[in-house]
C-alpha atoms as a PDB file:
ATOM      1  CA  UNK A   1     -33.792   0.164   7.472  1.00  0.00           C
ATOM      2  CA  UNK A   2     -30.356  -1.157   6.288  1.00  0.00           C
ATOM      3  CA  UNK A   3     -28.756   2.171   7.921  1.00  0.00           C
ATOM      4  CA  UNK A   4     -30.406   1.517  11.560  1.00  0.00           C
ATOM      5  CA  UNK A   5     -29.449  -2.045  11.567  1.00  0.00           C
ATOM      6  CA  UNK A   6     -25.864  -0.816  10.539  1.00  0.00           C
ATOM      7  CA  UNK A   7     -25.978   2.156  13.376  1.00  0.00           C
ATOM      8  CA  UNK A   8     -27.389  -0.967  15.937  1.00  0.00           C
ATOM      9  CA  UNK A   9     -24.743  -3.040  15.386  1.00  0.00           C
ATOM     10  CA  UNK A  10     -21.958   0.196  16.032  1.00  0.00           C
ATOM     11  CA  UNK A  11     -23.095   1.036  19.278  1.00  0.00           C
ATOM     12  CA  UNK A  12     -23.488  -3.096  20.494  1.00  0.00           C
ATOM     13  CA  UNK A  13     -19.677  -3.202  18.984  1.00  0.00           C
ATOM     14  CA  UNK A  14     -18.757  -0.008  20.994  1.00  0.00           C
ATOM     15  CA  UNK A  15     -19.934  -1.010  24.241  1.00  0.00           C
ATOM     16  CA  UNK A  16     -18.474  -4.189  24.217  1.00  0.00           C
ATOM     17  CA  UNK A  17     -14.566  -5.111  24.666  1.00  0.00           C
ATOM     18  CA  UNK A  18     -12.479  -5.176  21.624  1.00  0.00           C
ATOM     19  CA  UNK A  19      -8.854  -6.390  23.516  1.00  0.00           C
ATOM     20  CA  UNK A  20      -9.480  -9.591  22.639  1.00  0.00           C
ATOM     21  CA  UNK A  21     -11.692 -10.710  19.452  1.00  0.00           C
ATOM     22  CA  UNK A  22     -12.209  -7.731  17.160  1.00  0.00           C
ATOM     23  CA  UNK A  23     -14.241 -10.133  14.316  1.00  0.00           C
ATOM     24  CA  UNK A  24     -17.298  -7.761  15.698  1.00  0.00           C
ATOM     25  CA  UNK A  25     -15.381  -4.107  15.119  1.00  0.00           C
ATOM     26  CA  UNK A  26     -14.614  -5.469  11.312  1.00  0.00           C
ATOM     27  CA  UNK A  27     -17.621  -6.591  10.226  1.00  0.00           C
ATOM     28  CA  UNK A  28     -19.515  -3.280  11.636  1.00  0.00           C
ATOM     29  CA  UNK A  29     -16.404  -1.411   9.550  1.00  0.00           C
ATOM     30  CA  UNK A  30     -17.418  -3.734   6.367  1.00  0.00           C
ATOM     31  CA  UNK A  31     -21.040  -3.317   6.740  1.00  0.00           C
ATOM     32  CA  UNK A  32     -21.078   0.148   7.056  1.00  0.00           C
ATOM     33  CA  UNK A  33     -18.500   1.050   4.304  1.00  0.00           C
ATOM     34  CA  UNK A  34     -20.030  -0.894   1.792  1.00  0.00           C
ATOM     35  CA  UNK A  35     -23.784   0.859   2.862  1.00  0.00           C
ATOM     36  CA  UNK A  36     -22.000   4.089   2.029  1.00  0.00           C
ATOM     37  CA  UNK A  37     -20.783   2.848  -1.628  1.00  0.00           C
ATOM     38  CA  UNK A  38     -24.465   2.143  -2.199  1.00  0.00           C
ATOM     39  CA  UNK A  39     -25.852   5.368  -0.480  1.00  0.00           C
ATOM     40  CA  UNK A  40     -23.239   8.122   0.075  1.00  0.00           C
ATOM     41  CA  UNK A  41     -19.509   7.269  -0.351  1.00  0.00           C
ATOM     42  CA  UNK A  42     -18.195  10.576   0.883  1.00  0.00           C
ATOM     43  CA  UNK A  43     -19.192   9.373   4.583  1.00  0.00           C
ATOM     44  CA  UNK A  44     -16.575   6.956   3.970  1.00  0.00           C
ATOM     45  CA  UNK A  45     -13.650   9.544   4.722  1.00  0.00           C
ATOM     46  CA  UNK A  46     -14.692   9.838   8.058  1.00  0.00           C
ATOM     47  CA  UNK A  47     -15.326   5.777   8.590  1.00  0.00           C
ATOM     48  CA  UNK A  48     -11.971   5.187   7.047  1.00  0.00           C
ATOM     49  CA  UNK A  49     -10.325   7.434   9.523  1.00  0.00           C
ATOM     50  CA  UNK A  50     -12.212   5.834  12.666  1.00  0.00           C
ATOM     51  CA  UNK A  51     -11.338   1.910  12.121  1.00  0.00           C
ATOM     52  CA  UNK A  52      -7.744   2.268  10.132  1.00  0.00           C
ATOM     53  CA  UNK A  53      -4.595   3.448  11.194  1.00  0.00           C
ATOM     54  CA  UNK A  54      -3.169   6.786   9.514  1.00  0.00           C
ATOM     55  CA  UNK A  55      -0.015   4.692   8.253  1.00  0.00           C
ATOM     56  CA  UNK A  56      -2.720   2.197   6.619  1.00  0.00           C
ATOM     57  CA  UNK A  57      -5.044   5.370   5.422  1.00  0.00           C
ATOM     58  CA  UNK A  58      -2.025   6.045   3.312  1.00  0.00           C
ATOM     59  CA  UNK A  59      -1.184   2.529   2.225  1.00  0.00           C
ATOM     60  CA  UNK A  60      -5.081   2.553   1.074  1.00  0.00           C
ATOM     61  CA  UNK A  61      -4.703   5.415  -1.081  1.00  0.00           C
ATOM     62  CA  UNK A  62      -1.262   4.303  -2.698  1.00  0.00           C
ATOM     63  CA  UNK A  63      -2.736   1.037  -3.479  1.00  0.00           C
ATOM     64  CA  UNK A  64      -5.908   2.724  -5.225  1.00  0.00           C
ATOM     65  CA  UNK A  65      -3.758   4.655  -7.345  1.00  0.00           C
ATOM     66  CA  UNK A  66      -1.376   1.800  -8.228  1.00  0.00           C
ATOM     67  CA  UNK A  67      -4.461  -0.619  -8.862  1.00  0.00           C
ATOM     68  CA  UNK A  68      -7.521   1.107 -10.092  1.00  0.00           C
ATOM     69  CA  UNK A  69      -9.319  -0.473  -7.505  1.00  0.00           C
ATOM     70  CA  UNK A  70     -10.635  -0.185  -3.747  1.00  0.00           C
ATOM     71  CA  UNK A  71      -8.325  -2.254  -1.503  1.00  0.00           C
ATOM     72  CA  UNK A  72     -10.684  -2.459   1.116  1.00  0.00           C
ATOM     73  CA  UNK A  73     -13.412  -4.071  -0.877  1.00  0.00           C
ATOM     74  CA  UNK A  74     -10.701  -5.364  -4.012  1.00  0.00           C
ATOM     75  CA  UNK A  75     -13.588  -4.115  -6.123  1.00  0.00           C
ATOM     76  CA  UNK A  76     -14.871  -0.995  -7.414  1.00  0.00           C
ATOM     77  CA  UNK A  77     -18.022  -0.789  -6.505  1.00  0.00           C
ATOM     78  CA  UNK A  78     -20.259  -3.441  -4.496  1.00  0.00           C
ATOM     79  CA  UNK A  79     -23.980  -4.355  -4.441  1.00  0.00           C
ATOM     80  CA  UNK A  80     -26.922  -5.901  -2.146  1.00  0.00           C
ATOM     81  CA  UNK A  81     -25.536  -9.158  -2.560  1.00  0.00           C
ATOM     82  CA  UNK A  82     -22.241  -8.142  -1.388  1.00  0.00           C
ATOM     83  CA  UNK A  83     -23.322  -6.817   1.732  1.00  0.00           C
ATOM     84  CA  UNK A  84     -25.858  -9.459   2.423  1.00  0.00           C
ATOM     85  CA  UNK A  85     -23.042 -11.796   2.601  1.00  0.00           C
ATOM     86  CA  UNK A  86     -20.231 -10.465   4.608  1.00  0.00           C
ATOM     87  CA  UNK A  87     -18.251 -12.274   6.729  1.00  0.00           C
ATOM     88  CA  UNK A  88     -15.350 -12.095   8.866  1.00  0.00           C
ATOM     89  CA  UNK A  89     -13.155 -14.916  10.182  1.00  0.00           C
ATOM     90  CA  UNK A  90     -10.756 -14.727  13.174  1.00  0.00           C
ATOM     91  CA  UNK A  91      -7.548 -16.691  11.394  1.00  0.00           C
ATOM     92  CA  UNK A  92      -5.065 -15.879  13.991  1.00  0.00           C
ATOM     93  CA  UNK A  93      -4.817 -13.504  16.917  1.00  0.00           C
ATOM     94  CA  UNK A  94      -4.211 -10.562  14.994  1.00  0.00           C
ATOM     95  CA  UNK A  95      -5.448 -11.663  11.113  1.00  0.00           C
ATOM     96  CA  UNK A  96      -8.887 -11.506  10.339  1.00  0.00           C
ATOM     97  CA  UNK A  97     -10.164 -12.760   7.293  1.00  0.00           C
ATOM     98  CA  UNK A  98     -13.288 -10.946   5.041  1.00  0.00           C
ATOM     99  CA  UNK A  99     -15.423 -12.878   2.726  1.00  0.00           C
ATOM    100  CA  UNK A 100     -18.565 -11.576   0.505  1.00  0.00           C
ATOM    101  CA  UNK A 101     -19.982 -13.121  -2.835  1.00  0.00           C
ATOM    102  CA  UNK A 102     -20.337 -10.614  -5.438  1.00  0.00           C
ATOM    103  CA  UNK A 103     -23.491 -13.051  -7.003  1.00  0.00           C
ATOM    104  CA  UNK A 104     -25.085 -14.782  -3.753  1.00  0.00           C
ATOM    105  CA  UNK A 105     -25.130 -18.859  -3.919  1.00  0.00           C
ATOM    106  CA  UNK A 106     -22.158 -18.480  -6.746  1.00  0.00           C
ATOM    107  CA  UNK A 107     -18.747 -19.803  -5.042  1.00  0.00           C
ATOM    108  CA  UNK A 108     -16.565 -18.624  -8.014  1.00  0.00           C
ATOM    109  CA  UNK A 109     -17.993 -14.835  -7.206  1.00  0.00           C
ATOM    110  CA  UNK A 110     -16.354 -15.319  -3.565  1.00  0.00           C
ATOM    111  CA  UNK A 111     -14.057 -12.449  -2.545  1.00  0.00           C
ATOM    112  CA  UNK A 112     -11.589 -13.147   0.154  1.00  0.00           C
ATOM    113  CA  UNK A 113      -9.374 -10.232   1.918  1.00  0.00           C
ATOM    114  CA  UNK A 114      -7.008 -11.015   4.545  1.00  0.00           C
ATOM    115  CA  UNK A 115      -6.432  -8.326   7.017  1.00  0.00           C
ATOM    116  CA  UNK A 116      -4.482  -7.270  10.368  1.00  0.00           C
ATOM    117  CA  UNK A 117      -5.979  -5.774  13.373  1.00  0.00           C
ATOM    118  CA  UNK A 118      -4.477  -4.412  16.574  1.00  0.00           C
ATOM    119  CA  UNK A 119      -6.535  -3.872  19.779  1.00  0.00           C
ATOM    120  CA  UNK A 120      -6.177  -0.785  21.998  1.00  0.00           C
ATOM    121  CA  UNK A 121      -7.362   0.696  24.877  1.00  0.00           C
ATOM    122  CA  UNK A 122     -10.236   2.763  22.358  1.00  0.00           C
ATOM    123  CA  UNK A 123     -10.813   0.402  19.526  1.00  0.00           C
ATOM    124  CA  UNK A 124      -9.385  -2.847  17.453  1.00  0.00           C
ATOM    125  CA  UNK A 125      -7.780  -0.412  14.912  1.00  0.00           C
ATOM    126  CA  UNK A 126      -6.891  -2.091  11.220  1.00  0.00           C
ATOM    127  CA  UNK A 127      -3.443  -1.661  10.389  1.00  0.00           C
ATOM    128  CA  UNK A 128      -3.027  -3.656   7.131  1.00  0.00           C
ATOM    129  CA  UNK A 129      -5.062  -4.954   4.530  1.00  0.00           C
ATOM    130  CA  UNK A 130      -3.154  -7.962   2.512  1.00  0.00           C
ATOM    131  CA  UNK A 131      -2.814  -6.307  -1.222  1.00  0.00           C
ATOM    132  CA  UNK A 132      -5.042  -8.195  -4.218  1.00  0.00           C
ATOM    133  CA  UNK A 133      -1.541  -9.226  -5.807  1.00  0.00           C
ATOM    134  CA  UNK A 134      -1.201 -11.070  -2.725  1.00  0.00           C
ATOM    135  CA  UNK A 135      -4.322 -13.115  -3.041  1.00  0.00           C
ATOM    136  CA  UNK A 136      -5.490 -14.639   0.372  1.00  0.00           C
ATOM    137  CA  UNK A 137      -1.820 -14.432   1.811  1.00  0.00           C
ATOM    138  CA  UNK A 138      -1.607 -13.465   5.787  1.00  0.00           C
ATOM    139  CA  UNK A 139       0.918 -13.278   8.625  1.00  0.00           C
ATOM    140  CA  UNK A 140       3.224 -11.112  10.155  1.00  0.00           C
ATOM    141  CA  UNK A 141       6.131 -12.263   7.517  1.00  0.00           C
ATOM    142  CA  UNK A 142       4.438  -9.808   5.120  1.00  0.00           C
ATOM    143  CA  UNK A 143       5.531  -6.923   6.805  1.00  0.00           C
ATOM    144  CA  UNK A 144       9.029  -8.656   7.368  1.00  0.00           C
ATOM    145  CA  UNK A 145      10.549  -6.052   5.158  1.00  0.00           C
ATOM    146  CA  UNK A 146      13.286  -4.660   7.702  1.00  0.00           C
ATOM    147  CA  UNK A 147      15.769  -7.345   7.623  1.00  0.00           C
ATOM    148  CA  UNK A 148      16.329  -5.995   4.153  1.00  0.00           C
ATOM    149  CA  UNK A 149      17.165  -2.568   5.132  1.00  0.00           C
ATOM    150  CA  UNK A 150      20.933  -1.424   4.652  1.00  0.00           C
ATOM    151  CA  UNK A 151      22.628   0.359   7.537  1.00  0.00           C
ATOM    152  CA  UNK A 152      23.721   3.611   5.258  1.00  0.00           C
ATOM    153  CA  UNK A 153      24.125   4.471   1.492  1.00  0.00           C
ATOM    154  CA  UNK A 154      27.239   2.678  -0.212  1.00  0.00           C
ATOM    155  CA  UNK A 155      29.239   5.215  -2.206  1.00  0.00           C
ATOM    156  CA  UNK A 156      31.752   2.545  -2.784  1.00  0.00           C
ATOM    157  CA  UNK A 157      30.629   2.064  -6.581  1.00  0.00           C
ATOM    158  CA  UNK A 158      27.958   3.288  -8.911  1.00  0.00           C
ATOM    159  CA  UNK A 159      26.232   0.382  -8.627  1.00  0.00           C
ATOM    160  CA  UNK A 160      26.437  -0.305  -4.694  1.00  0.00           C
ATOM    161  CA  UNK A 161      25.327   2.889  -4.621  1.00  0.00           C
ATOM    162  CA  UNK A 162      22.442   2.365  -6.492  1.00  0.00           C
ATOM    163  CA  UNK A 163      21.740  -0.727  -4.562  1.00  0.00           C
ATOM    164  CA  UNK A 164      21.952   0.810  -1.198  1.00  0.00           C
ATOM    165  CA  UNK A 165      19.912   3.820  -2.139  1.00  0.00           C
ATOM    166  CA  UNK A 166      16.824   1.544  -3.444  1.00  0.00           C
ATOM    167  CA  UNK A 167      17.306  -0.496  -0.432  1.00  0.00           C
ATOM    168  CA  UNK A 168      16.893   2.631   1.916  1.00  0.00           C
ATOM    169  CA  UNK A 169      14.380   3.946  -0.481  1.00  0.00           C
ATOM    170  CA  UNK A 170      11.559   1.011  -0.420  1.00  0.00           C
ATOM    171  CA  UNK A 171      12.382   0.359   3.381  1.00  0.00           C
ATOM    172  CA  UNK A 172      10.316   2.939   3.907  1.00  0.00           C
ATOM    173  CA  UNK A 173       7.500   2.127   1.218  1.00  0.00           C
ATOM    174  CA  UNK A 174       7.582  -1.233   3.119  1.00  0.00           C
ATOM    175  CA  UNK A 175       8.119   0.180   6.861  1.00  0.00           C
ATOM    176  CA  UNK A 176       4.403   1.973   5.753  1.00  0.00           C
ATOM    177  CA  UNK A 177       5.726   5.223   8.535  1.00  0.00           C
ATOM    178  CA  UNK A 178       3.021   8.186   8.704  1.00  0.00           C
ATOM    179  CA  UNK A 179       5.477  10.698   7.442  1.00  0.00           C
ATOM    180  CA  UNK A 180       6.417   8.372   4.355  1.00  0.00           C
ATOM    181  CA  UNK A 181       5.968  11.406   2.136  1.00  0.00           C
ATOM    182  CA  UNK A 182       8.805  13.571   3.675  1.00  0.00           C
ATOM    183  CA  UNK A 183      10.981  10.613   3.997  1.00  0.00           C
ATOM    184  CA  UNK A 184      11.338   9.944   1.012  1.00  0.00           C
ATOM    185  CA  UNK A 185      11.250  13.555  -0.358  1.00  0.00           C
ATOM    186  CA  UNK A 186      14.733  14.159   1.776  1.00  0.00           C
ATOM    187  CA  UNK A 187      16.087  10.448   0.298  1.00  0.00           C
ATOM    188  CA  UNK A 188      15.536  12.215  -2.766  1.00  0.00           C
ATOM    189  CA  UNK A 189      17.017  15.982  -1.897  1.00  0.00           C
ATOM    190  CA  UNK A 190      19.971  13.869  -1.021  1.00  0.00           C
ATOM    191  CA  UNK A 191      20.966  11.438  -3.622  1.00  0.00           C
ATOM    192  CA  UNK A 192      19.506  13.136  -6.655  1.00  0.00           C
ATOM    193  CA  UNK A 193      20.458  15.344  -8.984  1.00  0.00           C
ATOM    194  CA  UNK A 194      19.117  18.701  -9.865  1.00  0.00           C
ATOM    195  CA  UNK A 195      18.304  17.358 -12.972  1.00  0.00           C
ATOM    196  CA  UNK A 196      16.933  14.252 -11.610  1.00  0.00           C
ATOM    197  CA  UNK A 197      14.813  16.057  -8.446  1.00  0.00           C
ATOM    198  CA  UNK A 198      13.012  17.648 -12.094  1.00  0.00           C
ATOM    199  CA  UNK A 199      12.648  14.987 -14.122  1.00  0.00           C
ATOM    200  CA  UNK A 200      11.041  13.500 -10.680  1.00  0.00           C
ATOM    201  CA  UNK A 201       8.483  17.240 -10.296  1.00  0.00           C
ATOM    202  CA  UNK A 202       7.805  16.963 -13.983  1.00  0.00           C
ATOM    203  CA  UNK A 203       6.466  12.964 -13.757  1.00  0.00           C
ATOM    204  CA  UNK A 204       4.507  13.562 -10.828  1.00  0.00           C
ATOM    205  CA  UNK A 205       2.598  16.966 -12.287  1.00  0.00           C
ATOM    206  CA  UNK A 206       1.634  14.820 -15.352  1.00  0.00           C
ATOM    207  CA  UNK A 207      -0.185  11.855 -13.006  1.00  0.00           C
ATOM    208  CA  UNK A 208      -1.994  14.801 -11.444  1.00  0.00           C
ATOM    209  CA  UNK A 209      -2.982  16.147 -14.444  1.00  0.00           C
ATOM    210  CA  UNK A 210      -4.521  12.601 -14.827  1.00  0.00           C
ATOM    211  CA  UNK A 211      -5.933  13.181 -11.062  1.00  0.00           C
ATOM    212  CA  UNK A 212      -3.608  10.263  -9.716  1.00  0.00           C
ATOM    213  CA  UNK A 213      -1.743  11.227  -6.544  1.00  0.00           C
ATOM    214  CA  UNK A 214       2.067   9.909  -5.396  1.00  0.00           C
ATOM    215  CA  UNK A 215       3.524   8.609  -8.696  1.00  0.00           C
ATOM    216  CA  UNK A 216       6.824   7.799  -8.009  1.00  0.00           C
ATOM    217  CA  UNK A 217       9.051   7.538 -11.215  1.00  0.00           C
ATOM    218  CA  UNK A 218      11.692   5.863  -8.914  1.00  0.00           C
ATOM    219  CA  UNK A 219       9.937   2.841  -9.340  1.00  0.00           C
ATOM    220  CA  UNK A 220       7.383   3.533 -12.090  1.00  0.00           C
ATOM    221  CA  UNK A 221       4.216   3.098  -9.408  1.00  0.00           C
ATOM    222  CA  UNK A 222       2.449   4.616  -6.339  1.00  0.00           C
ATOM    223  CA  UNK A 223       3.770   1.918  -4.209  1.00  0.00           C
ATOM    224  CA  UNK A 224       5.869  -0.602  -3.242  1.00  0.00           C
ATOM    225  CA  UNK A 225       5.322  -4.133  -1.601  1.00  0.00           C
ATOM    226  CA  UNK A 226       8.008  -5.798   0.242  1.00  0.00           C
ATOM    227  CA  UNK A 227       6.616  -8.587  -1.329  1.00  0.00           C
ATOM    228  CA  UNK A 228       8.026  -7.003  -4.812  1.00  0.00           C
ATOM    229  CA  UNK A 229      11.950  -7.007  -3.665  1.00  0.00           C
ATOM    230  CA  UNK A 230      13.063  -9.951  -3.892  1.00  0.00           C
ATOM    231  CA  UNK A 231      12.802  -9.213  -7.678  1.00  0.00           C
ATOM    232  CA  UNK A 232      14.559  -6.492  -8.084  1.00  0.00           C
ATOM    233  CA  UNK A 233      17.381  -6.215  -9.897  1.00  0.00           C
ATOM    234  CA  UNK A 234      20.388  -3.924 -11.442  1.00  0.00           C
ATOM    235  CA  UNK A 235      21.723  -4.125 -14.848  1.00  0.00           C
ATOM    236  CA  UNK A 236      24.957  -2.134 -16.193  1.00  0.00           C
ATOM    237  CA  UNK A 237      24.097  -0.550 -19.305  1.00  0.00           C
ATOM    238  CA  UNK A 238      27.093   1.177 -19.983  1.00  0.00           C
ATOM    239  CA  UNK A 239      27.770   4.752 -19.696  1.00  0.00           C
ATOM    240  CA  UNK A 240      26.388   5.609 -16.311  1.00  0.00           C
ATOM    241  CA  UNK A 241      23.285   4.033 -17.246  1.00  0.00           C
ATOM    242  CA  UNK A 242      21.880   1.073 -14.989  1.00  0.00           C
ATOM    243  CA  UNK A 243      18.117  -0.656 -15.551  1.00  0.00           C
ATOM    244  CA  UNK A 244      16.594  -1.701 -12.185  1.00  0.00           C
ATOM    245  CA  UNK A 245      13.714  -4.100 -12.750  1.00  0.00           C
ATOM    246  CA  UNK A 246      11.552  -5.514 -10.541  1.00  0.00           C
ATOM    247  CA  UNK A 247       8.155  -7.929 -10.942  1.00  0.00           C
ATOM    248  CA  UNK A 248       4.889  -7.359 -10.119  1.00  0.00           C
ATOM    249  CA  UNK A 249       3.061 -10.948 -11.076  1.00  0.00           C
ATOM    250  CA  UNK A 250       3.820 -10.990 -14.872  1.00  0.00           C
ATOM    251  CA  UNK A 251       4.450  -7.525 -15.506  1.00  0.00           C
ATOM    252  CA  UNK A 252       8.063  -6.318 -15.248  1.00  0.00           C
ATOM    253  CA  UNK A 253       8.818  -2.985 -14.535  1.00  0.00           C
ATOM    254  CA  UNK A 254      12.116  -1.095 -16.168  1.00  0.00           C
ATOM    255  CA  UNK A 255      13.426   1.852 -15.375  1.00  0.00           C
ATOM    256  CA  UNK A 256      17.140   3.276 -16.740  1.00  0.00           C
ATOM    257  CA  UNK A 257      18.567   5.081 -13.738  1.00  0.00           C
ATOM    258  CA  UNK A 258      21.795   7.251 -14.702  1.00  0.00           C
ATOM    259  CA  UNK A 259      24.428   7.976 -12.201  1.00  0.00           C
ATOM    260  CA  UNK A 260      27.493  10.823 -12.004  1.00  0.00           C
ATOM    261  CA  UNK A 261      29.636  11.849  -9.096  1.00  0.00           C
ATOM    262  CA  UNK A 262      29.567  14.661  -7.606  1.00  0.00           C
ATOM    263  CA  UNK A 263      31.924  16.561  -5.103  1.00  0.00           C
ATOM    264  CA  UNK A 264      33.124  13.119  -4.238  1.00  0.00           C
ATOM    265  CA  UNK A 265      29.595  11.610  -3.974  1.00  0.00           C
ATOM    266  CA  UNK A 266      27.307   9.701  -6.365  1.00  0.00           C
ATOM    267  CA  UNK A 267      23.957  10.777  -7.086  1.00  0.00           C
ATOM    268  CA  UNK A 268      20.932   9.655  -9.506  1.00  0.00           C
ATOM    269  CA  UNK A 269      21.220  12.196 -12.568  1.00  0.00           C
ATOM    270  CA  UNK A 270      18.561  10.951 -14.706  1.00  0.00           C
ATOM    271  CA  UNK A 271      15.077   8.203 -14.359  1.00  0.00           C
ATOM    272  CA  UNK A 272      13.859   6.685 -17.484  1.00  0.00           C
ATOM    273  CA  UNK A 273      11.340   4.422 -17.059  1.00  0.00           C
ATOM    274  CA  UNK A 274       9.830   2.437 -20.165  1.00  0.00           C
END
């Protein structure tokens, strides 16, 4: 029964006009992708690829990696009560806002996710669900991250190099581009080391053995929020050593980044995080 009202409301939402309010499109999305949790998640591939953009498909799966937890839903699993009670909330003309109790009738169970949603001549597409870290944050300023991008890499100094290179680097974490992967892969080909491009290999083969994609010992995570730079910073530890630090709530992450020059040119020659 449940599955026919959720196939009902699809083809109502498809064969109505989604350039203007999409509230319809997210709650049919919502609905149906928390059905699947309950009955068969591996239809939720295919959902996922219909109602969010491939640049947010890959933010999703970062943000599961780096959290433990489903970004769409901020949970890990859902139940009857949760999809009795969703719904969604037109904020402005773009953010939409999700609610659901996990216990029905108990207001401290409430779940809120803000989320962004573009409208096109096919469907209202999602393009960006507000991370948990960012509570029930929303607007356009949280994808303001490209005032913060430098114009080139800095080989002035060790340490404007570093600077420069971390700035160009999470741009594009931030930026959320489809081909984020080979972006950053040729960052990396280009300002590290050989030594450094295996330290890099060797990190990332030990998070799959763990079956956790996209660890990035750059930055100790799967992802970056341009929320998160404002905190960074650079320390000089002596000896071609630096510690870049940045915050994520109350947890601080360190890593020791040495640097040596090269043919003229500075590159990273070693990542420690701790």
């Amino acid at each position: 029964m449940k599955r026919y009202i959720t196939i009902l409301i699809l083809l109502v939402c498809l064969k109505s006009t989604c350039m203007g309010d999409c509230s319809g499109i997210v709650k049919t999305f919502y609905l149906s992708y928390m059905n699947n949790i309950l009955q068969n998640n591996d239809a939720n591939d295919i959902l996922s690829k219909t109602y969010l953009t491939e640049e947010l498909l890959g933010k999703v799966d970062r943000l599961r990696n780096a959290t433990g937890i489903d970004p769409i839903i901020r949970a890990q699993d859902v139940n009857e009560d949760a999809v009795e009670t969703v719904l969604v909330e037109r904020m402005t003309d773009d953010w939409y806002l999700v609610k659901y109790f996990w216990k029905k009738g108990d207001p401290s169970t409430l779940i809120e996710i803000p989320l962004k949603v573009q409208g096109g001549e096919e469907a209202c597409k999602i393009t960006y669900i507000t991370p948990i870290w960012k509570g029930s944050q929303y607007g356009d300023e949280l994808l303001s991250c490209k005032n913060k991008m430098v114009d080139k890499i800095d080989q002035t100094s060790e340490l404007l190099f570093l600077r420069s290179f971390y700035d160009i680097y999470l741009f594009e974490y931030c930026d959320m581009p489809k081909d984020l992967s080979s972006r950053l892969y040729a960052l990396r080909v280009d300002n590290l080391s050989a030594h450094a491009l295996e330290q890099f290999k060797k990190a990332e083969r030990e998070s799959l053995g763990d079956g956790l994609t996209g660890y990035d010992v750059l930055i100790d995570n799967f992802d970056f929020d341009c929320l998160w730079h404002e905190s960074i910073k650079f320390m000089s530890l002596g000896g071609n050593n630096y510690q870049m630090t940045y915050k994520i709530g109350g947890k601080v992450y360190k890593i020791v980044v040495a640097v040596k020059k090269e043919n003229n040119a500075y590159l990273i020659d070693g990542l420690y995080p701790s």
